[in-house]
Structures are given as C-alpha cells and as structure tokens.
Protein backbone atom coordinates (compact mmCIF):
# COMPACT_ATOMS: atom_id res chain seq x y z
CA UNK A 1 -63.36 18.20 -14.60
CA UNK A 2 -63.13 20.60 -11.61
CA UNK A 3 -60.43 19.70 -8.71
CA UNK A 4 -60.65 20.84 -5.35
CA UNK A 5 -58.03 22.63 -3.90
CA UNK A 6 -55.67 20.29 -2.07
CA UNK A 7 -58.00 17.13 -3.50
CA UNK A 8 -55.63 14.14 -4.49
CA UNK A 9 -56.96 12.17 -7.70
CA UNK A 10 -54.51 10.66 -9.87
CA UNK A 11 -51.64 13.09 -10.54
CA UNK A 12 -52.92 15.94 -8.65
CA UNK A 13 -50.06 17.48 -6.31
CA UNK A 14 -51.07 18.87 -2.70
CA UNK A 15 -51.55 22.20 -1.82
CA UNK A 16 -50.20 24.32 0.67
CA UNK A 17 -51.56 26.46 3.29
CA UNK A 18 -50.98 28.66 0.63
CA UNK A 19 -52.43 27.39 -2.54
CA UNK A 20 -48.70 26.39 -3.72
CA UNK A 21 -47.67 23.25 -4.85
CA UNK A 22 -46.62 21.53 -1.88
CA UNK A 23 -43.19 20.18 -2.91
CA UNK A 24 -41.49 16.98 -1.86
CA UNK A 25 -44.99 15.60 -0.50
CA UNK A 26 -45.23 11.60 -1.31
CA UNK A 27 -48.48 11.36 -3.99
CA UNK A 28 -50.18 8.58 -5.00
CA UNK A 29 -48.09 7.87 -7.89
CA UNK A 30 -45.00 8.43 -6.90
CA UNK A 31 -42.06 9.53 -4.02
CA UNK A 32 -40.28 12.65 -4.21
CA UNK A 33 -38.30 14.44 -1.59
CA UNK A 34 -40.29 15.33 1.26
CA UNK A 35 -39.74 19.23 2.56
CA UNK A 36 -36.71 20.04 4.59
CA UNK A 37 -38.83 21.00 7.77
CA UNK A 38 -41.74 19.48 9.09
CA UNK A 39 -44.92 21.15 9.97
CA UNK A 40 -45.81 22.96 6.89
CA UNK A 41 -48.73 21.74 6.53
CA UNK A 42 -51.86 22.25 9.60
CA UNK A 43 -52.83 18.97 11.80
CA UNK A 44 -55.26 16.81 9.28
CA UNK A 45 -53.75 18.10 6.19
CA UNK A 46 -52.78 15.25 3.63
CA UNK A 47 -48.70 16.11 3.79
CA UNK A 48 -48.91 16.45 7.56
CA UNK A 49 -47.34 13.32 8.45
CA UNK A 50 -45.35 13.10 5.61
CA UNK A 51 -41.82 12.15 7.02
CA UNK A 52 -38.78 13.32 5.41
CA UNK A 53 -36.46 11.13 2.71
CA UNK A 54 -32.76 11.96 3.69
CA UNK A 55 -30.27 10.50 1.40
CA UNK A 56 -27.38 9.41 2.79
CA UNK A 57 -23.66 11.30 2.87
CA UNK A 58 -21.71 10.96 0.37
CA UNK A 59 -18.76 8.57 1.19
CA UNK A 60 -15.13 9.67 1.29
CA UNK A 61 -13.01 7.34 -0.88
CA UNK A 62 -9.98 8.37 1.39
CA UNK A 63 -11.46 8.42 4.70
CA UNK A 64 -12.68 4.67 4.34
CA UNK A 65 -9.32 4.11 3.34
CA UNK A 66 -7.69 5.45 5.98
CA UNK A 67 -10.41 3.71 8.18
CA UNK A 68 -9.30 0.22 6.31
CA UNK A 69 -5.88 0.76 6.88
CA UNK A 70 -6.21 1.69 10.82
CA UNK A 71 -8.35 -1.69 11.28
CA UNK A 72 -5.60 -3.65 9.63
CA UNK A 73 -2.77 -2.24 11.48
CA UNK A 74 -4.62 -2.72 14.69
CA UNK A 75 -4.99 -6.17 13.89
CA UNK A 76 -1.37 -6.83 12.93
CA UNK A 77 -0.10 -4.94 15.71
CA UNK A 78 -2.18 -7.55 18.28
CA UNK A 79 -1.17 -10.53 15.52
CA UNK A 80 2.52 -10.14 16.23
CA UNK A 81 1.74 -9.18 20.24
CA UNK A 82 0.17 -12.37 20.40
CA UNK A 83 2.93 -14.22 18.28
CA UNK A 84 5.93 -12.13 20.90
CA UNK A 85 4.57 -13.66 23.63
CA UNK A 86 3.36 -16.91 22.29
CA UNK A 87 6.33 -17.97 20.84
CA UNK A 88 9.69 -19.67 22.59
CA UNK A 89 11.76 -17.27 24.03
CA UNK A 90 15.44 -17.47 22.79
CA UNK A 91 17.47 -16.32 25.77
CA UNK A 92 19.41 -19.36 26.69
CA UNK A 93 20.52 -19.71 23.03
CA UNK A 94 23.13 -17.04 24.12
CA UNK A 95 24.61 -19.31 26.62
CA UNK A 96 23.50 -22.74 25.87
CA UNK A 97 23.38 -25.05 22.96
CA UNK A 98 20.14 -26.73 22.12
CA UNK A 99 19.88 -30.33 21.73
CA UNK A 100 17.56 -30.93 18.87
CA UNK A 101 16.13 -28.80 16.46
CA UNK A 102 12.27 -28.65 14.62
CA UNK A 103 14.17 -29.89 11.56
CA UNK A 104 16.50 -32.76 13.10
CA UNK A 105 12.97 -33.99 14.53
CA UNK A 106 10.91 -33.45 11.51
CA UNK A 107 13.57 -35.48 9.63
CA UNK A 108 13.47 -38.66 12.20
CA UNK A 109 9.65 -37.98 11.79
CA UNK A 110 10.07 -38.41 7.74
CA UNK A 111 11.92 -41.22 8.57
CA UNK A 112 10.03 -43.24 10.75
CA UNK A 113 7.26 -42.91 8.25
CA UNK A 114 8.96 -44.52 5.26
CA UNK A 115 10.89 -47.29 8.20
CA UNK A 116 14.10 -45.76 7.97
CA UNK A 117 17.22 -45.51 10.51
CA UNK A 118 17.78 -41.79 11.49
CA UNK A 119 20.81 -41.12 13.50
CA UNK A 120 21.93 -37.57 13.01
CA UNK A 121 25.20 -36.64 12.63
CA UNK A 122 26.54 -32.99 14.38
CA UNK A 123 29.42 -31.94 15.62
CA UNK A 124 28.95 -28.60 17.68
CA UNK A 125 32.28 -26.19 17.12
CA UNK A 126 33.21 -22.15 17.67
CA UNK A 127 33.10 -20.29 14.96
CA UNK A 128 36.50 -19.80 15.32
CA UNK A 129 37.08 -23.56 14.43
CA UNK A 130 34.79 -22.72 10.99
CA UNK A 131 37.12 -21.49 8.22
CA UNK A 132 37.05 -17.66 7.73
CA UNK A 133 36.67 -18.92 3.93
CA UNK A 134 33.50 -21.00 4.44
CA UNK A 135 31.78 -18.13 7.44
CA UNK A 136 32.30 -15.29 3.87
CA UNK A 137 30.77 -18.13 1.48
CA UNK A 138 28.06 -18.94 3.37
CA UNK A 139 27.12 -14.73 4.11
CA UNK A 140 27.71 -14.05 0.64
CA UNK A 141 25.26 -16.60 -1.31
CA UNK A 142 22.65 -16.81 2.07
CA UNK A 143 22.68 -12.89 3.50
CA UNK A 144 25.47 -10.52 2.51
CA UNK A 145 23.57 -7.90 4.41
CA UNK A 146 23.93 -10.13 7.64
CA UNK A 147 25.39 -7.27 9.55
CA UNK A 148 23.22 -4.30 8.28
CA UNK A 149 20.06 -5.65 9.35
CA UNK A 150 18.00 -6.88 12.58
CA UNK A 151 16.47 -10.09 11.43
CA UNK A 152 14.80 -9.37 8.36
CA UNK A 153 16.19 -7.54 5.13
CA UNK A 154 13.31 -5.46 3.88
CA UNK A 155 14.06 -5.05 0.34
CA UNK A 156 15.34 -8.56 -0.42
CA UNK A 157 11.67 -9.70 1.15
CA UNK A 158 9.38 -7.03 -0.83
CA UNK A 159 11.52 -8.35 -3.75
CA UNK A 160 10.50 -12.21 -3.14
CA UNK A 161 7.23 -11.17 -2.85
CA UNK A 162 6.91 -9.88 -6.08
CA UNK A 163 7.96 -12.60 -7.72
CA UNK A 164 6.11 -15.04 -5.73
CA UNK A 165 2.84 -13.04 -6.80
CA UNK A 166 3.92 -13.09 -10.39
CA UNK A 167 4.54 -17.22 -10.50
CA UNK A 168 1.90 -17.86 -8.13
CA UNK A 169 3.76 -19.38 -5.47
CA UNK A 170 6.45 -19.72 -2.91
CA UNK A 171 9.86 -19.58 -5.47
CA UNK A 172 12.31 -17.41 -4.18
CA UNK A 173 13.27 -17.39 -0.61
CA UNK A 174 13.96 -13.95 0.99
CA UNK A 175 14.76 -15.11 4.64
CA UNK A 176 18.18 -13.94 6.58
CA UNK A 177 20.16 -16.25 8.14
CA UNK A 178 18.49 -15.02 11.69
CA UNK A 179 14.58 -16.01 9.96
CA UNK A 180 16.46 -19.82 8.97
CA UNK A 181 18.01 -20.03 12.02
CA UNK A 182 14.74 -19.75 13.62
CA UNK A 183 12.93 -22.02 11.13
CA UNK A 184 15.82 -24.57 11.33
CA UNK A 185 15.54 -24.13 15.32
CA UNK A 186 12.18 -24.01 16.01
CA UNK A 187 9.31 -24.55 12.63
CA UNK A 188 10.56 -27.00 9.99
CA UNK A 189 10.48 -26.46 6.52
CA UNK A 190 6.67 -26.09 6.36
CA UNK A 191 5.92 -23.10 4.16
CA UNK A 192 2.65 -20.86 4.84
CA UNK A 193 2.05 -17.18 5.29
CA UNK A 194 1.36 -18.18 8.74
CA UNK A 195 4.71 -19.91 9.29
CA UNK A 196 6.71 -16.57 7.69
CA UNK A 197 5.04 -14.48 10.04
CA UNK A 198 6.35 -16.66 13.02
CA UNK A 199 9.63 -16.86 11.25
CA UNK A 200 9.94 -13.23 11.15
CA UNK A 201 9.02 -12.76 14.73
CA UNK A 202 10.78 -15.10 16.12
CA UNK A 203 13.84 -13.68 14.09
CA UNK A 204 13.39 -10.27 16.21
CA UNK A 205 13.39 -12.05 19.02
CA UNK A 206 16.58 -13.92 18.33
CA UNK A 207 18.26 -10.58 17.00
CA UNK A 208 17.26 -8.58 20.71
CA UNK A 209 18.54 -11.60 22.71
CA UNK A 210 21.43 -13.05 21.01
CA UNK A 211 24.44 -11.37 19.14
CA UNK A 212 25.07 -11.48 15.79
CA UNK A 213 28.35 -13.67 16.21
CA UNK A 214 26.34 -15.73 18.28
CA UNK A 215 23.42 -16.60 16.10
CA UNK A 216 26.28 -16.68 13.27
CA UNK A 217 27.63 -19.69 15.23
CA UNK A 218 24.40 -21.17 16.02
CA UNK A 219 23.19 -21.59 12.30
CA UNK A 220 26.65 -22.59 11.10
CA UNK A 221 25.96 -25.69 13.41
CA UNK A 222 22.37 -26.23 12.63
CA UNK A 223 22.34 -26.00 9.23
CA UNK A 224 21.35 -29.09 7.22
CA UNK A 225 24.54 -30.27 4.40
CA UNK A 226 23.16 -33.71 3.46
CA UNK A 227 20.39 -36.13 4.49
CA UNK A 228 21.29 -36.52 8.78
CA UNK A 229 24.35 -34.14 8.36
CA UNK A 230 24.07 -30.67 10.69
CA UNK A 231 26.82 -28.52 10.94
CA UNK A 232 29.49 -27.27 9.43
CA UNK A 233 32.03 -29.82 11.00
CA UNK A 234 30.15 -32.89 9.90
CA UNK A 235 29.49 -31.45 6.75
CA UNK A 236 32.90 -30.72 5.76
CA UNK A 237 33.88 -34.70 7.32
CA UNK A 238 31.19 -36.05 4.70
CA UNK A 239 31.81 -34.02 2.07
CA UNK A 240 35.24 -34.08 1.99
CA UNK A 241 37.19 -35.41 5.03
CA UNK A 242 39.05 -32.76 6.56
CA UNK A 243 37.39 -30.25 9.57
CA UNK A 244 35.45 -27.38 8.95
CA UNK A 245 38.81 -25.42 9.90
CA UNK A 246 40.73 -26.45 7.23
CA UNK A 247 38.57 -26.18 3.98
CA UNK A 248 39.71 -25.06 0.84
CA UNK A 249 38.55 -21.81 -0.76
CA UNK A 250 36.97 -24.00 -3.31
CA UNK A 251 35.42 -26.63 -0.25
CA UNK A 252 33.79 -23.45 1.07
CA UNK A 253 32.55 -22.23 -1.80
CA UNK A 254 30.94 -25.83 -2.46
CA UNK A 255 29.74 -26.74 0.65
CA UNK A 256 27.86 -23.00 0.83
CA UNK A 257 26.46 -23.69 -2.55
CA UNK A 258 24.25 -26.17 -1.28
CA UNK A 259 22.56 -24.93 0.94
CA UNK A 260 19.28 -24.18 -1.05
CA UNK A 261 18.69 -28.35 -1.38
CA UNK A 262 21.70 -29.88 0.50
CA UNK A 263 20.01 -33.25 -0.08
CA UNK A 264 20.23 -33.39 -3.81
CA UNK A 265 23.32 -32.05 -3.74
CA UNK A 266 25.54 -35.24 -5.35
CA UNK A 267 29.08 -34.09 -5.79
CA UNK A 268 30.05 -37.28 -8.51
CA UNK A 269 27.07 -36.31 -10.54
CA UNK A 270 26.40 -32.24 -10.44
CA UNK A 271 23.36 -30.68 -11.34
CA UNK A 272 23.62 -27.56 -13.92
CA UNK A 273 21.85 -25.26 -10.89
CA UNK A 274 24.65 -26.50 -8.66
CA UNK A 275 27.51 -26.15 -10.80
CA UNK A 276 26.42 -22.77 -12.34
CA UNK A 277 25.85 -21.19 -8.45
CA UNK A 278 29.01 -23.00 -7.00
CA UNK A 279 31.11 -20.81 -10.22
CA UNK A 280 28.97 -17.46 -9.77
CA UNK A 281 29.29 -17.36 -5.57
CA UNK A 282 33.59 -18.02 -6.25
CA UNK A 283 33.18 -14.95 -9.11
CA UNK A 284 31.55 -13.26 -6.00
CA UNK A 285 34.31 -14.11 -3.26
CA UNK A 286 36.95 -12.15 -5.72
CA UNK A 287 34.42 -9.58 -6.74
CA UNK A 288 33.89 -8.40 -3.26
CA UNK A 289 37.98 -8.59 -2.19
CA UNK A 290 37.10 -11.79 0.27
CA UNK A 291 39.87 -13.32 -2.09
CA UNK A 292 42.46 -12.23 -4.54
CA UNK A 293 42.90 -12.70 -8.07
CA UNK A 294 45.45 -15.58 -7.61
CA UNK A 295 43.51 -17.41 -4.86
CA UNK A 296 40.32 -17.23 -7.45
CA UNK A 297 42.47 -18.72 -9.98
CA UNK A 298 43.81 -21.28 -7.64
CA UNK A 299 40.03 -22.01 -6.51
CA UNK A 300 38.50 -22.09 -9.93
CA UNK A 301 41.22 -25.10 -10.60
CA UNK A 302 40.01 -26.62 -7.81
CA UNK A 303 36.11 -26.13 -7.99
CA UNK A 304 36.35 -27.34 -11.82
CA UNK A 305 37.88 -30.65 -10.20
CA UNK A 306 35.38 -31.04 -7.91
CA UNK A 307 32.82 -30.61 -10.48
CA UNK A 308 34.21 -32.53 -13.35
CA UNK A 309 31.17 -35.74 -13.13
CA UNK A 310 28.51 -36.01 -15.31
CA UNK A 311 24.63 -34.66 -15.18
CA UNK A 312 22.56 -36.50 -13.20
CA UNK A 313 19.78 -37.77 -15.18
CA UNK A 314 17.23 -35.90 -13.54
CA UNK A 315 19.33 -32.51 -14.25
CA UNK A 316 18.21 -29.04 -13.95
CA UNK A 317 18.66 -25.54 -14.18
CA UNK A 318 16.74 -24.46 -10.62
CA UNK A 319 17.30 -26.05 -7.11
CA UNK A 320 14.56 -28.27 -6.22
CA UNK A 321 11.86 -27.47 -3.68
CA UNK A 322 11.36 -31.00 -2.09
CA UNK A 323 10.55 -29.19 1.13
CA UNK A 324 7.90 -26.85 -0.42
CA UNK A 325 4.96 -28.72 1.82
CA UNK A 326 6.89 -30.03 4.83
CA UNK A 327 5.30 -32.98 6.32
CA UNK A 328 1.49 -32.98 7.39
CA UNK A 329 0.86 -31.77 10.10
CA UNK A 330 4.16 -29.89 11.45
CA UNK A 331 4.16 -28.83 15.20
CA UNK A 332 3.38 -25.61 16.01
CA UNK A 333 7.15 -23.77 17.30
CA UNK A 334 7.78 -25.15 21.00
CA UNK A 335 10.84 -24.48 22.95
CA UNK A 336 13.59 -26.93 22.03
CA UNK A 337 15.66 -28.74 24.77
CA UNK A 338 19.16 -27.01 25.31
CA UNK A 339 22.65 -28.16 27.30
CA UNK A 340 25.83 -26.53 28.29
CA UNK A 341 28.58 -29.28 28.05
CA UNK A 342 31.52 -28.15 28.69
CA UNK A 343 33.29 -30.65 26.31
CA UNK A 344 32.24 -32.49 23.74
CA UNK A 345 30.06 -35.51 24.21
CA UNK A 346 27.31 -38.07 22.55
CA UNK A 347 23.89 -37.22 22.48
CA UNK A 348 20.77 -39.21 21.36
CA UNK A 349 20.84 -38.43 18.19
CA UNK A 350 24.07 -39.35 18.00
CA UNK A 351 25.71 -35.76 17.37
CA UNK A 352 28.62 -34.12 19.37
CA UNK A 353 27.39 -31.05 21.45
CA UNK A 354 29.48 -27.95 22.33
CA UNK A 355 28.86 -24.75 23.92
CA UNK A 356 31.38 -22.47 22.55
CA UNK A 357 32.12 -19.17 23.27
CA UNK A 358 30.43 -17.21 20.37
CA UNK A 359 28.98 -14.20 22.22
C-alpha cells in the first residue's frame, strides 16, 4: 500500500513542511508531546492547530514546606491576637482581690447539680502570713523554675507533650503556677487544646501585669486544699488547726503534696501516690538546702506520723484525674468580680477577703 505524504491512516505520523516526521503532533492513536513552538506547520496543515502539552513544574518538597509553615504561623500569630484581646484583662489583680473564681463557681455549679450545700471557705492573707516553709513546698513540687520563667516553662511543656502523645491523652500536667493561677481564676478545670491555649495566654498576660510576688500571693489564696477549702489559711485550719503562718516543715510539705487531687486527699487513710510524693518533695526540701539535715530528720518523724493510717480501699499508685472533663458545658473565661477591703470581712460565699500588700 502506497501512503501519501503527510496522509494520516492508522499509525502513519505527519509530515513536515519538510518531509520529516513531525514530532510531538497528537495522531489518531495516540498523544505525544506537541512541538515546543507553534507554527511549524502552514495554515490547513493537519498539526496546525495542534496545541502544546506542558507538564507541570516539578514541586519543591522544601518550598511547600516552608509555604505550610508560613500559613500556620500566620494563623497562630492572629489565634493568640484574637485570644490577647479577647480574653479578661488582669490589671486590677495587682491591686485588688477578686471575689470568686471560675473554679469556686464551677464547684457551687457541681453542687447544685447533685442538691448539695456549697459554702466556700477562704481566708485571704499576705504572703508574708504563709510560712516560708509551705511558699518553698509548694514551688518545689508545682514550679521550681517559678522565677526563671514568664508564664510558661518551655521544656517542662514539650516534655508533657510527649508523653501525652505516647499514652494518648492528657496525663501529665506541665502548667506553671502563673497558667493555674489563670485556670483557677478564670477557666475551670475543663481540659482541651483550646482551653491550654487560653491558659497560656492568659498566663502572659498575668506575668506583664502583675509581679511575680504578687501572682505568688494570689494562687497561694486561690488554690483548692479540700472540697470548698481555698487558700492556704483555710487549708492549713482544716487540715490541721493552726494558721498558714505557723505550719510545720512536715504540714507544708503535706499540705503541698496535695495539690494534684486535693479532694481525695484523706489524711486518716493515705493513698500510696500521696504518701510516696509527700516523702520524695521532703527528700527534695533537704536536697535543694531549703532545710538542713536535722530539720529533715525532725520532719521525716513528723510526716511518718501524719501518715501512719491505713490504705484506703480504693488505693493507688497515681493521683486521680476526677477533673479530667470538667463539667459540661464550662463558661468561656469572663472577667471575675474583684474588691479591695481593707480588712477582713464576709463575703457570699462565705470566705474572708483581703487585699494584701504582695506587689
């Protein structure tokens, strides 16, 4: 059979003006690259108004990357923007004294769904009217690197966060005492990525507008010690009778062991967690020179005393995390009600407020 020059049957390939195989050109049977520059071929030739096939670049493994990374900063730079300005601003916490607290109300919430009484009991004092004994305990087992940081300790949280991923959830707590001051002030004990994120920025904001001494005194009479007890002065009158001024080494030492799961915390029947962490954080107070080598053995005496009841029968090795979900449907932060009494007085809830001098 006899083709014509530039004929397409079948197979046959195009010809070019000059009698070369026209390469590229689409066929019948198939699509090949089309040539680089158009007009090859004259008007009414077959591979006239063949269009090229450009393939697309190559894509740069690191340039996405970097492109990925910029997109996420930008949004987490506008996240926490939008958080700075969103969320209660802490200012008057350097003067003033705040009434209630996210957790006091979440509590009186929990309450008033199972039909119980709630009638907080707090006692606002200086921190100079906090032993020195109990102010070391609680740094040492909560944030030893109090003073070294501005709200959040880096290392202790990429740490946490490593072992969350590994167990799959929310197990060891990384937060300063500036981030539970601000969830203790302002969130609850709802946990989320969400609510960490607000923790940590409002912790900033409490470091830039309140002192360390200051927010030092602020969580020392916040904190929660048993179920309605705030404070370091009514914790130390329910735990053991005398003020927060005149604990023992060993009263310190106990009363800052609790503070994981203050609520389980029964001193006539302690748990192996509690008993093991109140022994290792007095080992720690001698350790790091807070006391001497007599006072430890004076302490140890003391702790062992304090310690001597049996198991519980629902003992264990690992605080408890009855507070892992909160309760549904926890408020989103709001600014909390604050006073400025010059001595101490009632207040709804049935606490003692103070504004001492802590700046």
């Amino acid at each position: 059979m006899v083709r014509a020059p530039g004929v397409l049957t079948g197979r046959a390939t195009v010809k070019a003006p000059n009698g070369a195989p026209a390469r590229g050109v689409r066929s019948r049977t198939g699509n090949v690259a089309a040539p680089a520059r158009r007009g090859v071929f004259p008007r009414g030739h077959p591979g006239a108004n063949v269009r090229p096939v450009r393939r697309a670049p190559a894509s740069n493994p690191v340039r996405r990357a970097a492109w990925i990374a910029l997109a996420a900063a930008s949004v987490a730079a506008v996240t926490v923007a939008g958080l700075w300005v969103a969320l209660p601003d802490p200012s008057r916490l350097a003067r003033e004294t705040p009434r209630t607290t996210a957790l006091i109300e979440q509590r009186r919430a929990e309450a008033k769904e199972r039909r119980r009484a709630f009638r907080p009991r707090q006692v606002w004092v200086g921190i100079d009217r906090i032993s020195p004994r109990l102010v070391q305990a609680v740094l040492l087992s909560e944030d030893a690197n109090f003073f070294g940081h501005e709200g959040i300790d880096w290392i202790a949280t990429r740490d946490a966060a490593e072992h969350d991923l590994r167990v799959g959830r929310f197990a060891r707590g990384a937060s300063t005492i500036t981030q539970q001051l601000a969830k203790n002030l302002w969130l609850g004990t709802h946990k989320s990525l969400w609510r960490k994120l607000e923790e940590a920025v409002l912790a900033a904001k409490l470091e830039r507008a309140v002192g360390k001494k200051r927010i030092l005194a602020l969580y020392l009479n916040v904190v929660e010690l048993d179920d309605g007890v705030y404070g370091a002065e009514a914790g130390a009158r329910h735990r053991f009778g005398p003020s927060a001024a005149d604990l023992s080494i060993a009263q310190a030492v106990v009363l800052a062991s609790m503070l994981p799961a203050p609520r389980s915390v029964d001193l006539s029947r302690p748990s192996t967690w509690f008993r093991g962490r109140s022994r290792r954080l007095l080992d720690r107070m001698r350790d790091t020179g807070r006391i001497s080598a007599d006072e430890h053995l004076r302490a140890s005496a003391e702790l062992e005393r304090i310690l001597a009841g049996p198991s519980p029968a629902d003992d264990r090795e690992e605080p408890p995390d009855d507070d892992a979900a909160g309760i549904a449907g926890a408020p989103a932060a709001a600014p909390i009600p604050t006073s400025a009494h010059p001595e101490p007085s009632e207040t709804e809830g049935g606490a003692e407020s103070k504004a001492p001098n802590d700046r």
